[in-house]
Protein backbone atom coordinates (compact mmCIF):
# COMPACT_ATOMS: atom_id res chain seq x y z
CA UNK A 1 0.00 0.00 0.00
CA UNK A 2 1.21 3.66 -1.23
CA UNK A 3 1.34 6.70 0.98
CA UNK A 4 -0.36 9.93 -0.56
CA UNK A 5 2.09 12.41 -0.54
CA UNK A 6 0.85 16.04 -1.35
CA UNK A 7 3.28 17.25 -3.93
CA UNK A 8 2.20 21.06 -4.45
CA UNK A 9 -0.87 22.93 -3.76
CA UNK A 10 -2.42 26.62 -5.69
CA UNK A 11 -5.16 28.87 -3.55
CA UNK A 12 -6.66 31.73 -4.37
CA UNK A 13 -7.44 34.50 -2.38
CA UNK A 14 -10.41 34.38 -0.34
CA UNK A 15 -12.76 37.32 -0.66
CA UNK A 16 -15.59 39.16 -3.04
CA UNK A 17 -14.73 38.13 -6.70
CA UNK A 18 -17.59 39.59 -8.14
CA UNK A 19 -15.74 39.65 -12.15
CA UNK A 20 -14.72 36.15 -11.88
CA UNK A 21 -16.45 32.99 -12.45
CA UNK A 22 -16.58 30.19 -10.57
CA UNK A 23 -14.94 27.90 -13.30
CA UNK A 24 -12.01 30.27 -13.49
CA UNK A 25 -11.33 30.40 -9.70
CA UNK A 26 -10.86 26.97 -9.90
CA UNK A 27 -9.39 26.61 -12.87
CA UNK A 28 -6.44 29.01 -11.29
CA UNK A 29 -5.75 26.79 -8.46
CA UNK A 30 -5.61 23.87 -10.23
CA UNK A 31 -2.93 25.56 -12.33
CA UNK A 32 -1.08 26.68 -9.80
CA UNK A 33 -1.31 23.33 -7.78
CA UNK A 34 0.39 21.55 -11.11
CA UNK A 35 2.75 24.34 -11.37
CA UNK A 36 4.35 23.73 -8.11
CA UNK A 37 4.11 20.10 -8.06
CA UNK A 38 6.34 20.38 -11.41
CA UNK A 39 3.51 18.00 -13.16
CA UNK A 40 1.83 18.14 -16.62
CA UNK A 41 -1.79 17.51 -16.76
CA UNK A 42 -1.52 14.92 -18.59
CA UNK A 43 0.41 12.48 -15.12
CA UNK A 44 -2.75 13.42 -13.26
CA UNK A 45 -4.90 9.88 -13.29
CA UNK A 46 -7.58 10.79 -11.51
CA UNK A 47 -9.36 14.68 -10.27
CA UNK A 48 -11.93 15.04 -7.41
CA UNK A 49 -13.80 18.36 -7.81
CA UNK A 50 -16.07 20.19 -4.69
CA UNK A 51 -18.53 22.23 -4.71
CA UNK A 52 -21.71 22.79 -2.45
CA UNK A 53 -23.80 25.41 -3.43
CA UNK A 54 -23.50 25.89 -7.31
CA UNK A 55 -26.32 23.52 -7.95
CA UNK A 56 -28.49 25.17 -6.17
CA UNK A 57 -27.38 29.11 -6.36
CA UNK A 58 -27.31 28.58 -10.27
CA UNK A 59 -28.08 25.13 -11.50
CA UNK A 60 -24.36 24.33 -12.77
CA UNK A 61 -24.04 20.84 -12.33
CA UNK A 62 -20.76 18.19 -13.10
CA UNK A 63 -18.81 21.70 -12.89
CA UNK A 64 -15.44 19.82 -12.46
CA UNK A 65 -15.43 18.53 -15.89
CA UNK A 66 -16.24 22.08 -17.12
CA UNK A 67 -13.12 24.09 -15.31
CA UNK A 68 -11.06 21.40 -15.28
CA UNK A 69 -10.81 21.53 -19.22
CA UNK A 70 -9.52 24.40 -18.82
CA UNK A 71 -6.03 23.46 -17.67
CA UNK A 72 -5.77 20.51 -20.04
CA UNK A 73 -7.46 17.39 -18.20
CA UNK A 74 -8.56 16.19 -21.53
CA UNK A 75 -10.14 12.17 -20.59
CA UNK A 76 -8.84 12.38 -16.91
CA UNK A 77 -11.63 10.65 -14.84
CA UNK A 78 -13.41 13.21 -13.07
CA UNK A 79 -15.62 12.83 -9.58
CA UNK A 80 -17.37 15.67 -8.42
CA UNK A 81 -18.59 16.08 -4.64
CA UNK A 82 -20.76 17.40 -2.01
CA UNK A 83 -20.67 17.37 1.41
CA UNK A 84 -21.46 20.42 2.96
CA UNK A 85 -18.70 21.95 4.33
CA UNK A 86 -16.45 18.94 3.76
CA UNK A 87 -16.90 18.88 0.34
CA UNK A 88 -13.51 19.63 -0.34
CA UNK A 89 -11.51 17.16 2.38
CA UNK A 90 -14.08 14.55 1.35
CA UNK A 91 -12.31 15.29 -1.79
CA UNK A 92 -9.02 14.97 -0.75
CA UNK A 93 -10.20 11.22 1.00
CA UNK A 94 -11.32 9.99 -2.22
CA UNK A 95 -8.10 11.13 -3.68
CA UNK A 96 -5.95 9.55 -0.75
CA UNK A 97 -8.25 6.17 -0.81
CA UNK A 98 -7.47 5.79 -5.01
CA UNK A 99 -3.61 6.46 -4.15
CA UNK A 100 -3.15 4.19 -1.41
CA UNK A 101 -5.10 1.38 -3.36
CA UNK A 102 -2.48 2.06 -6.40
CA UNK A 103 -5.63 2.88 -8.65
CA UNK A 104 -3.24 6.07 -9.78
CA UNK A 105 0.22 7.19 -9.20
CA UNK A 106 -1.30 11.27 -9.20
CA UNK A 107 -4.77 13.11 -8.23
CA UNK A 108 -6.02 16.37 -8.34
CA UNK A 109 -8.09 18.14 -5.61
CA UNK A 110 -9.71 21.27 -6.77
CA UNK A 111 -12.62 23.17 -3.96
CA UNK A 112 -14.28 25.96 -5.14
CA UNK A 113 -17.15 27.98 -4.22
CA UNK A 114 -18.61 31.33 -5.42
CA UNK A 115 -21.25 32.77 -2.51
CA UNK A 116 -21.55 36.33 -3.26
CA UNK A 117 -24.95 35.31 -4.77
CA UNK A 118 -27.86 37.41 -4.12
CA UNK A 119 -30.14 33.65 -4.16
CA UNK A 120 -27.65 32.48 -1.28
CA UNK A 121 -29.74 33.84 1.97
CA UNK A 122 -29.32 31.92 5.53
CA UNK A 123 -27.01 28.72 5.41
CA UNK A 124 -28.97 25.54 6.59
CA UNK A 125 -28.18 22.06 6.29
CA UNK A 126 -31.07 21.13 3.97
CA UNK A 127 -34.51 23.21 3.18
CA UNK A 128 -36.77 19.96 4.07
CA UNK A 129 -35.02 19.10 7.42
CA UNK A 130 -38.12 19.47 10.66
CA UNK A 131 -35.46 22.06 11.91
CA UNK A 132 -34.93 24.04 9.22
CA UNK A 133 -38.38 24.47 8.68
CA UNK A 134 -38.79 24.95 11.99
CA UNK A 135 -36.45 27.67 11.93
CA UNK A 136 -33.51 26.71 13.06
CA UNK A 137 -30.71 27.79 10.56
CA UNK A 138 -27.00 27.21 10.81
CA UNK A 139 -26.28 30.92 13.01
CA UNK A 140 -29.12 29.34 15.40
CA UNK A 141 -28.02 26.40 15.92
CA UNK A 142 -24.65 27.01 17.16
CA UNK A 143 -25.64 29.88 19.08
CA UNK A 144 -27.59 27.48 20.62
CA UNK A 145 -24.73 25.17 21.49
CA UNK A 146 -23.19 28.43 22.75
CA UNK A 147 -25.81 28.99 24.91
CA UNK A 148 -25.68 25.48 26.39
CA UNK A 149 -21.63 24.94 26.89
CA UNK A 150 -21.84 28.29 29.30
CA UNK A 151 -24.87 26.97 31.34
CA UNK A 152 -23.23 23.78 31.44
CA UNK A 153 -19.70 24.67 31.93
CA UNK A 154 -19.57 28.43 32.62
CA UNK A 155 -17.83 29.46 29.62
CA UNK A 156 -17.89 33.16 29.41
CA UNK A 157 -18.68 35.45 26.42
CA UNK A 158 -15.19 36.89 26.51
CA UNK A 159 -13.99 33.40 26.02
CA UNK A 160 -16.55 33.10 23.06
CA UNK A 161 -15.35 36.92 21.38
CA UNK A 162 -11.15 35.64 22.06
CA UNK A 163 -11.56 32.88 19.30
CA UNK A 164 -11.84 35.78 16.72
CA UNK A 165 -9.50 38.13 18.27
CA UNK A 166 -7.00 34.95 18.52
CA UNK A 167 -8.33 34.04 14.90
CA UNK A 168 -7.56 37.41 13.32
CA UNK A 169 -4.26 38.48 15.00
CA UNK A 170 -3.49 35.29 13.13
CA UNK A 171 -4.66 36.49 9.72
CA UNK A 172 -2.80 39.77 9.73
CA UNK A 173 0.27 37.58 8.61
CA UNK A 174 -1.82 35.71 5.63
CA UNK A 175 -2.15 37.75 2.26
CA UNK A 176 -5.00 35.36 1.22
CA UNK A 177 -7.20 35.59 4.14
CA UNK A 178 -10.45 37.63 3.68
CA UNK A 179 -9.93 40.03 7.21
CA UNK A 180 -6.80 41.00 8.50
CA UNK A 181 -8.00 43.88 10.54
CA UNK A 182 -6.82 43.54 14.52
CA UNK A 183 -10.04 43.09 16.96
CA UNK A 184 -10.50 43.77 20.83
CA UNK A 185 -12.59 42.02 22.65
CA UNK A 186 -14.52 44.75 22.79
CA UNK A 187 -15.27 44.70 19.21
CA UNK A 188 -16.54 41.18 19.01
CA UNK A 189 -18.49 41.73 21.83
CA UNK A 190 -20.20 45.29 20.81
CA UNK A 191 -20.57 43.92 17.01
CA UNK A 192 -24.26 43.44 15.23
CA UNK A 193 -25.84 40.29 17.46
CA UNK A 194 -26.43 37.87 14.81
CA UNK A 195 -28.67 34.96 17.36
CA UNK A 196 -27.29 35.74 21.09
CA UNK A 197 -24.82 35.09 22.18
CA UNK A 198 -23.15 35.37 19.20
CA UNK A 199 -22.31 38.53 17.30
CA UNK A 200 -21.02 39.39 13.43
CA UNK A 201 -17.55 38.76 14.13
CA UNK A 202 -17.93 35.11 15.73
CA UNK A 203 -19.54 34.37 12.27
CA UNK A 204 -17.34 33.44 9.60
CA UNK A 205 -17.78 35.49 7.03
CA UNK A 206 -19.22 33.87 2.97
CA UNK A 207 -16.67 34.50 0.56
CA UNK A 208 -16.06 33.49 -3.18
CA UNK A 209 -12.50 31.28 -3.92
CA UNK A 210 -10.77 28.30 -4.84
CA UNK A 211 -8.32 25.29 -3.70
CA UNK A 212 -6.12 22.80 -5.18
CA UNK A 213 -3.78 20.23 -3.78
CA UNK A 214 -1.52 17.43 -5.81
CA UNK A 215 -1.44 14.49 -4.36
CA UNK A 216 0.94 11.97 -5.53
CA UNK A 217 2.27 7.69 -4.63
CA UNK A 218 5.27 7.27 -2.69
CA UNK A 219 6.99 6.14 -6.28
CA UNK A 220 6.06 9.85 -7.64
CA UNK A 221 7.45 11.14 -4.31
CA UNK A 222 10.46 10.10 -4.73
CA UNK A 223 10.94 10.76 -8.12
CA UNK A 224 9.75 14.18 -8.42
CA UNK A 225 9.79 15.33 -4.57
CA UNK A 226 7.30 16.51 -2.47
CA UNK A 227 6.01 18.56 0.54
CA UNK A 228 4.44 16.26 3.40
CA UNK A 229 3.23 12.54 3.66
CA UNK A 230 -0.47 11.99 4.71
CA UNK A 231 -0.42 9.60 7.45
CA UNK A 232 -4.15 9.79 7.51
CA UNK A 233 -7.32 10.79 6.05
CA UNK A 234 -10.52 9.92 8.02
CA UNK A 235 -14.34 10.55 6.97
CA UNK A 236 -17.35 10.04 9.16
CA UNK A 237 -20.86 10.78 9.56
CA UNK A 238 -22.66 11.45 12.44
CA UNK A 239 -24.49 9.13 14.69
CA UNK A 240 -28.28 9.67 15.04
CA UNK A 241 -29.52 7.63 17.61
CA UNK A 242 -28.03 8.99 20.48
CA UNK A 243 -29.04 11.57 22.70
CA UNK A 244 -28.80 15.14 21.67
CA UNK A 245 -26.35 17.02 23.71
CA UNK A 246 -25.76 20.70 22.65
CA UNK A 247 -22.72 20.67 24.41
CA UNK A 248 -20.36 18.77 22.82
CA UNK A 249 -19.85 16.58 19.11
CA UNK A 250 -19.00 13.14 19.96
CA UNK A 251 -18.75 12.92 16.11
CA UNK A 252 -15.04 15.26 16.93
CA UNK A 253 -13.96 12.67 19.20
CA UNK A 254 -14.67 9.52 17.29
CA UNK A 255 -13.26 11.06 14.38
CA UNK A 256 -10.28 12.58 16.32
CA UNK A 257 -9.31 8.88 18.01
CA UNK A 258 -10.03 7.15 14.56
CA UNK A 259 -7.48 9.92 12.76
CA UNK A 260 -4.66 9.37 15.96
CA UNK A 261 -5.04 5.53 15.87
CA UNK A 262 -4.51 5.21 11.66
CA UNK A 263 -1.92 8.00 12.04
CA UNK A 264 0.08 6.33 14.50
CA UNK A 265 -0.01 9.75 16.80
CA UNK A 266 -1.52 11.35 19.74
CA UNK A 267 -2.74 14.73 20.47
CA UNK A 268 0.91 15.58 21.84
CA UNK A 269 2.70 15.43 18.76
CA UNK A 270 0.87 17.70 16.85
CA UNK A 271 2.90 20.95 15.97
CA UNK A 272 -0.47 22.48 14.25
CA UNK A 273 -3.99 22.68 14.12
CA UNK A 274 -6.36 24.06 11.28
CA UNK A 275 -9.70 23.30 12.94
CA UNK A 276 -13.60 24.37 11.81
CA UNK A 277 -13.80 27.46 13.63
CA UNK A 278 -17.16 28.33 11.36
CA UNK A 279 -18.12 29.94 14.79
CA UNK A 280 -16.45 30.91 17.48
CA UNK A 281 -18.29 28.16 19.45
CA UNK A 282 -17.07 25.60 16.88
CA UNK A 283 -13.30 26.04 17.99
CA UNK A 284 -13.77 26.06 21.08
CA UNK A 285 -16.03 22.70 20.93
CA UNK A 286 -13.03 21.27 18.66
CA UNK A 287 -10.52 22.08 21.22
CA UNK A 288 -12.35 19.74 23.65
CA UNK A 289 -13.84 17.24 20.91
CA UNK A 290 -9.91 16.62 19.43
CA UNK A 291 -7.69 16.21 23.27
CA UNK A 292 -6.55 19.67 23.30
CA UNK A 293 -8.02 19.92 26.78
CA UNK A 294 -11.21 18.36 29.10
CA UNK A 295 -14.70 18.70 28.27
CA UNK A 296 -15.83 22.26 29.85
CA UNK A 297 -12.24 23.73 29.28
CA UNK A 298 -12.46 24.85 25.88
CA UNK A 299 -13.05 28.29 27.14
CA UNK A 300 -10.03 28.54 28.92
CA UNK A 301 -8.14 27.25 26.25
CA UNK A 302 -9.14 29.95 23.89
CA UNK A 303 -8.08 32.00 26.77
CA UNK A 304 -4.55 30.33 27.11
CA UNK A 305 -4.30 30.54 22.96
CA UNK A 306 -4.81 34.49 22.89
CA UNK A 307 -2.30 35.08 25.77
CA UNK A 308 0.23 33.08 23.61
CA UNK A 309 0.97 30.23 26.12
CA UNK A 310 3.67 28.56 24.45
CA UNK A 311 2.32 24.84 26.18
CA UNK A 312 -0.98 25.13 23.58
CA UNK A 313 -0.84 23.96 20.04
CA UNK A 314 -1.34 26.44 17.55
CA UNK A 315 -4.99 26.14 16.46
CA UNK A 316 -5.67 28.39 12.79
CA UNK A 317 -2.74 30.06 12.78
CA UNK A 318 -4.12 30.92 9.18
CA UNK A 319 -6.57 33.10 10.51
CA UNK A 320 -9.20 30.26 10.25
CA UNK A 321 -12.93 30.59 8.29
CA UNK A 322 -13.55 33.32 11.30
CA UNK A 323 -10.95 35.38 9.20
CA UNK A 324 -9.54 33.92 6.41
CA UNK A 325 -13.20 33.48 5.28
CA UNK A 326 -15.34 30.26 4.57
CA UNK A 327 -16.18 29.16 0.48
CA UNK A 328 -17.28 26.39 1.58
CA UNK A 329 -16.36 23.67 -1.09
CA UNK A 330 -12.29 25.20 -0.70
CA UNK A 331 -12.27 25.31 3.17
CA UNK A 332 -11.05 21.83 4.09
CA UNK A 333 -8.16 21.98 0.83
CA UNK A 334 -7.35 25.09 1.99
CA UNK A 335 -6.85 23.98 5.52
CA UNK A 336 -4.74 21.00 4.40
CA UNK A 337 -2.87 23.82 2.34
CA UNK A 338 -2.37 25.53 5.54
CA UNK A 339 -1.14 22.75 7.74
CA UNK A 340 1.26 21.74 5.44
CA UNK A 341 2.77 25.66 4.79
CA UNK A 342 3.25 26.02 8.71
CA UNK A 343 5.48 22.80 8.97
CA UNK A 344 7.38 23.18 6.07
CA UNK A 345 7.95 27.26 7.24
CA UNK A 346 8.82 25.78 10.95
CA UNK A 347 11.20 23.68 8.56
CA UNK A 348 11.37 20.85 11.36
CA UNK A 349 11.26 17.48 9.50
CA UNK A 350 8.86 14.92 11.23
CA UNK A 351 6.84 17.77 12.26
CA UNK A 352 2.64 16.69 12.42
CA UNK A 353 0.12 18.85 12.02
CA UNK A 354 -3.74 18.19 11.94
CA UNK A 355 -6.62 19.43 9.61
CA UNK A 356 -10.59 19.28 10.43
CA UNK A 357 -13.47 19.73 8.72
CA UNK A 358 -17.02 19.29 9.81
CA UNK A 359 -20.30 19.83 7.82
CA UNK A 360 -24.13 19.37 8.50
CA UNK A 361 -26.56 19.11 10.75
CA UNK A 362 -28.43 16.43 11.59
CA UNK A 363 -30.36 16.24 15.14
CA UNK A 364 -27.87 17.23 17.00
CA UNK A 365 -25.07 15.74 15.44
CA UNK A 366 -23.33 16.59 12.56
CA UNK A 367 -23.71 14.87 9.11
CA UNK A 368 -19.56 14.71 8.34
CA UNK A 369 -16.38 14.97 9.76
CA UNK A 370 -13.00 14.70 8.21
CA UNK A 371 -9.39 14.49 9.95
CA UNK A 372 -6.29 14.86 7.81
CA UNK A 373 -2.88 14.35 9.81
CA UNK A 374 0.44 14.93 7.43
CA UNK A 375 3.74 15.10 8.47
CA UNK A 376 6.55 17.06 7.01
CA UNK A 377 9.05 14.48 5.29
CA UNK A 378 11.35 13.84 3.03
CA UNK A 379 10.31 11.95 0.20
CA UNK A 380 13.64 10.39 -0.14
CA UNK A 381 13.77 8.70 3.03
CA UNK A 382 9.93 8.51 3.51
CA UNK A 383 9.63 9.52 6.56
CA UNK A 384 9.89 7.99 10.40
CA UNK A 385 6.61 6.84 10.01
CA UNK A 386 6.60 6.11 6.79
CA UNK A 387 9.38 3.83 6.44
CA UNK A 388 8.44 2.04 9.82
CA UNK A 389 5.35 1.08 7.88
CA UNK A 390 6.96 0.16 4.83
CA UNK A 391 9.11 -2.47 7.16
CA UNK A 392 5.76 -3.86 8.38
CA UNK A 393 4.31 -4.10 5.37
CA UNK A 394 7.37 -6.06 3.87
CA UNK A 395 6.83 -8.36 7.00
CA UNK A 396 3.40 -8.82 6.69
CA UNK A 397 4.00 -9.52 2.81
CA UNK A 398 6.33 -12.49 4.20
C-alpha cells in the first residue's frame, strides 16, 4: 500500500470576486497546484472536484469537468462532490483512498465555491429538514450550542469573542485571508448580534474562492519530490440515535481517536492545528472534541491561545474561516494547504500537524467529519513513520 504524498498545492485569495467565475477560480488553483508540483496535466490519473452550493445558487451541475478543461485534463476521470462543508476534504479522502489502493500514481483536488450570490440567503443544512423548517438555521443552531456549553460549563462570552480576536491576530500575517484587521474584545463583543450570544464577528464570514492540492504515490514522491506525507485521512458521519447534547460533538472525538489511531499519533505530537472554527463556538467545541483539553475547558483554552501560552498547540494560525473566510467547497483543501505551509515554514522534519473539517446538521449531530494528519518528510527517506510502515508491510508480505 502507497502513501499519498501532497506534492504542491495553488489557492486563491479568499474574498468578493464579483468579475470572476466560478470555473475560473478553480481553474487558477488547479494551475497553480500543477505548477508547483512540477507536473503536466496529462500524469494526473484521476481529479476530485467540490462544490456545495452551485447547484443550487445557479443550477451548474458536473462543474469539475467544465473548469477542469480548462487546464488541459482532456479524458482524466473526473468525480465531483458534495458534502457540505467537507466537500472539499471529502475530496481529498477519495483522492488519498485511489492512491493508497495504487488505482493512480497522481490526483487532483480542486474546492471551489462562489457565494456572493444574491439567491444564497441563511445557510442551513437542507430546506426539508423538521429544523430548518422549523427555523432553526445554521447561526441558530450554534448559538444554541453556545448557549448550552456556558450553562453547562460556565464558559464566558469573553472566552466566546477571544476565538476571533486569537483568529484574526493570526490572519494579519496571511495575504489570502479575507480580514486582517486587529479586533478587541470589545469589538466582538459590541458587534451586530447575529442569534445571542453570538455577534457578526464570531460568524465566519461567505466568501467566493478556490483550492487545489496534488497528491501523488510514494513512487512519484520520490521521483519528483514533495512537501508532506499523509499519514491519515478519516471521513465520518454522524451518529443519530443517540441523545442530543448541545454541548459537545462526539462525532469530533470519534473522528479525532479514529485519525490518531490510523496515524500512528496522539494529540501531543501535533505541531499544528487548522480546525472548523465556522463559529467561534465551533473552535472552542473542537478544542475539547480533538484532546486539546477536558470537556468544559475549551473556554479557557481559547483564553490560554490568545495570551500566547507557548504549552498550547497552535490552532488556525491561518486566521481560520472566522478570518480567512469560509467558500465552503475550498475550506477543508485550503486547511490541508495551511497545515502543510506552517510545517514546512517551521522547517522541522517529522513535524505533524492536523486538519478538520465538519459539515451538517443532523439532530444534534453533525452529518460529516473529516481528519487529515500529514507530516513534514522527506520523500527520499519517507519519513519515520513512513518507512516504519513500509518495514511492516514487507513483513506482513512475508
Amino acid at each position: 500500500m502507497t502513501a499519498p504524498w501532497i506534492a504542491g498545492w495553488g489557492l486563491t485569495p479568499f474574498g468578493r470576486h464579483e468579475e470572476t467565475d466560478l470555473e475560473t477560480l478553480a481553474a487558477t488553483a488547479a494551475r497553480e497546484a500543477l505548477l508547483d508540483a512540477g507536473l503536466p496535466p496529462e500524469r494526473i490519473g484521476l481529479a476530485v472536484f467540490a462544490n456545495a452550493l452551485a447547484a443550487r445558487l445557479s443550477g451548474s451541475l458536473t462543474i469539475g469537468q467544465d473548469a477542469l478543461a480548462h487546464v488541459g485534463l482532456a479524458g482524466c476521470a473526473v468525480i465531483n462532490t458534495e458534502n457540505a462543508c467537507t466537500s472539499g476534504s471529502t475530496a481529498f479522502h477519495i483522492a488519498c483512498l485511489a492512491i493508497r489502493a495504487g488505482e493512480v500514481d497522481a490526483a487532483l483536488v480542486v474546492g471551489a465555491e462562489k457565494m456572493f450570490h444574491p439567491a444564497l440567503g441563511l445557510i442551513d443544512s437542507g430546506k426539508t429538514l423538521p429544523d430548518t423548517l422549523l427555523g432553526r438555521v445554521t447561526p441558530a443552531g450554534f448559538a444554541l450550542r453556545a448557549s448550552r456549553h456556558m450553562a453547562r460549563f460556565g464558559t464566558t462570552a469573553e472566552q466566546l469573542a477571544s476565538v476571533s480576536v486569537k483568529n484574526r491576530r493570526a490572519a494579519a500575517g496571511n495575504p489570502r485571508a479575507m480580514m486582517r484587521e486587529p479586533l478587541t474584545l470589545e469589538d466582538v463583543l459590541s458587534a451586530p448580534m447575529v442569534v445571542d450570544p453570538l455577534t457578526r464577528l464570531q460568524c465566519s464570514p461567505i466568501a467566493d474562492g478556490a483550492a487545489a492540492v496534488v497528491l501523488v504515490s510514494d513512487r512519484l514522491a520520490r521521483q519528483n519530490g514533495a512537501r508532506a506525507r499523509v499519514r491519515a485521512s478519516v471521513l465520518t458521519s454522524g451518529q443519530y440515535d443517540l441523545m442530543a447534547d448541545l454541548s459537545e460533538w462526539q462525532t469530533d472525538s470519534r473522528t479525532a481517536q479514529l485519525a490518531y489511531e490510523r496515524a500512528g499519533v496522539s494529540v501531543s505530537d501535533l505541531s499544528v492545528i487548522e480546525c472548523h472554527d465556522a463559529f467561534s463556538i465551533a473552535e472552542i467545541l473542537h478544542y475539547e472534541g480533538l484532546g486539546l483539553c477536558a470537556p468544559g475547558e475549551g473556554g479557557r483554552y481559547a483564553e490560554r491561545l490568545l495570551a500566547g501560552d507557548a504549552s498550547c498547540v497552535p490552532v488556525n494560525p491561518s486566521g481560520g474561516l472566522l478570518s480567512r473566510g469560509h467558500p465552503v467547497a475550498a475550506t477543508g483543501i485550503a486547511q490541508i494547504i495551511e497545515v502543510t505551509r506552517y510545517l514546512r515554514q517551521a522547517r522541522k522534519p517529522g513535524g505533524i500537524g492536523l486538519a478538520h473539517c465538519m459539515g451538517g446538521d443532523k439532530e444534534a449531530d453533525t452529518k460529516s467529519c473529516t481528519i487529515a494528519v500529514v507530516e513534514a518528510a522527506d520523500p527520499a527517506s519517507r519519513g519515520r513513520g513512513a518507512v516504519q510502515r513500509s518495514k511492516e508491510e514487507e513483513n506482513a508480505d512475508g
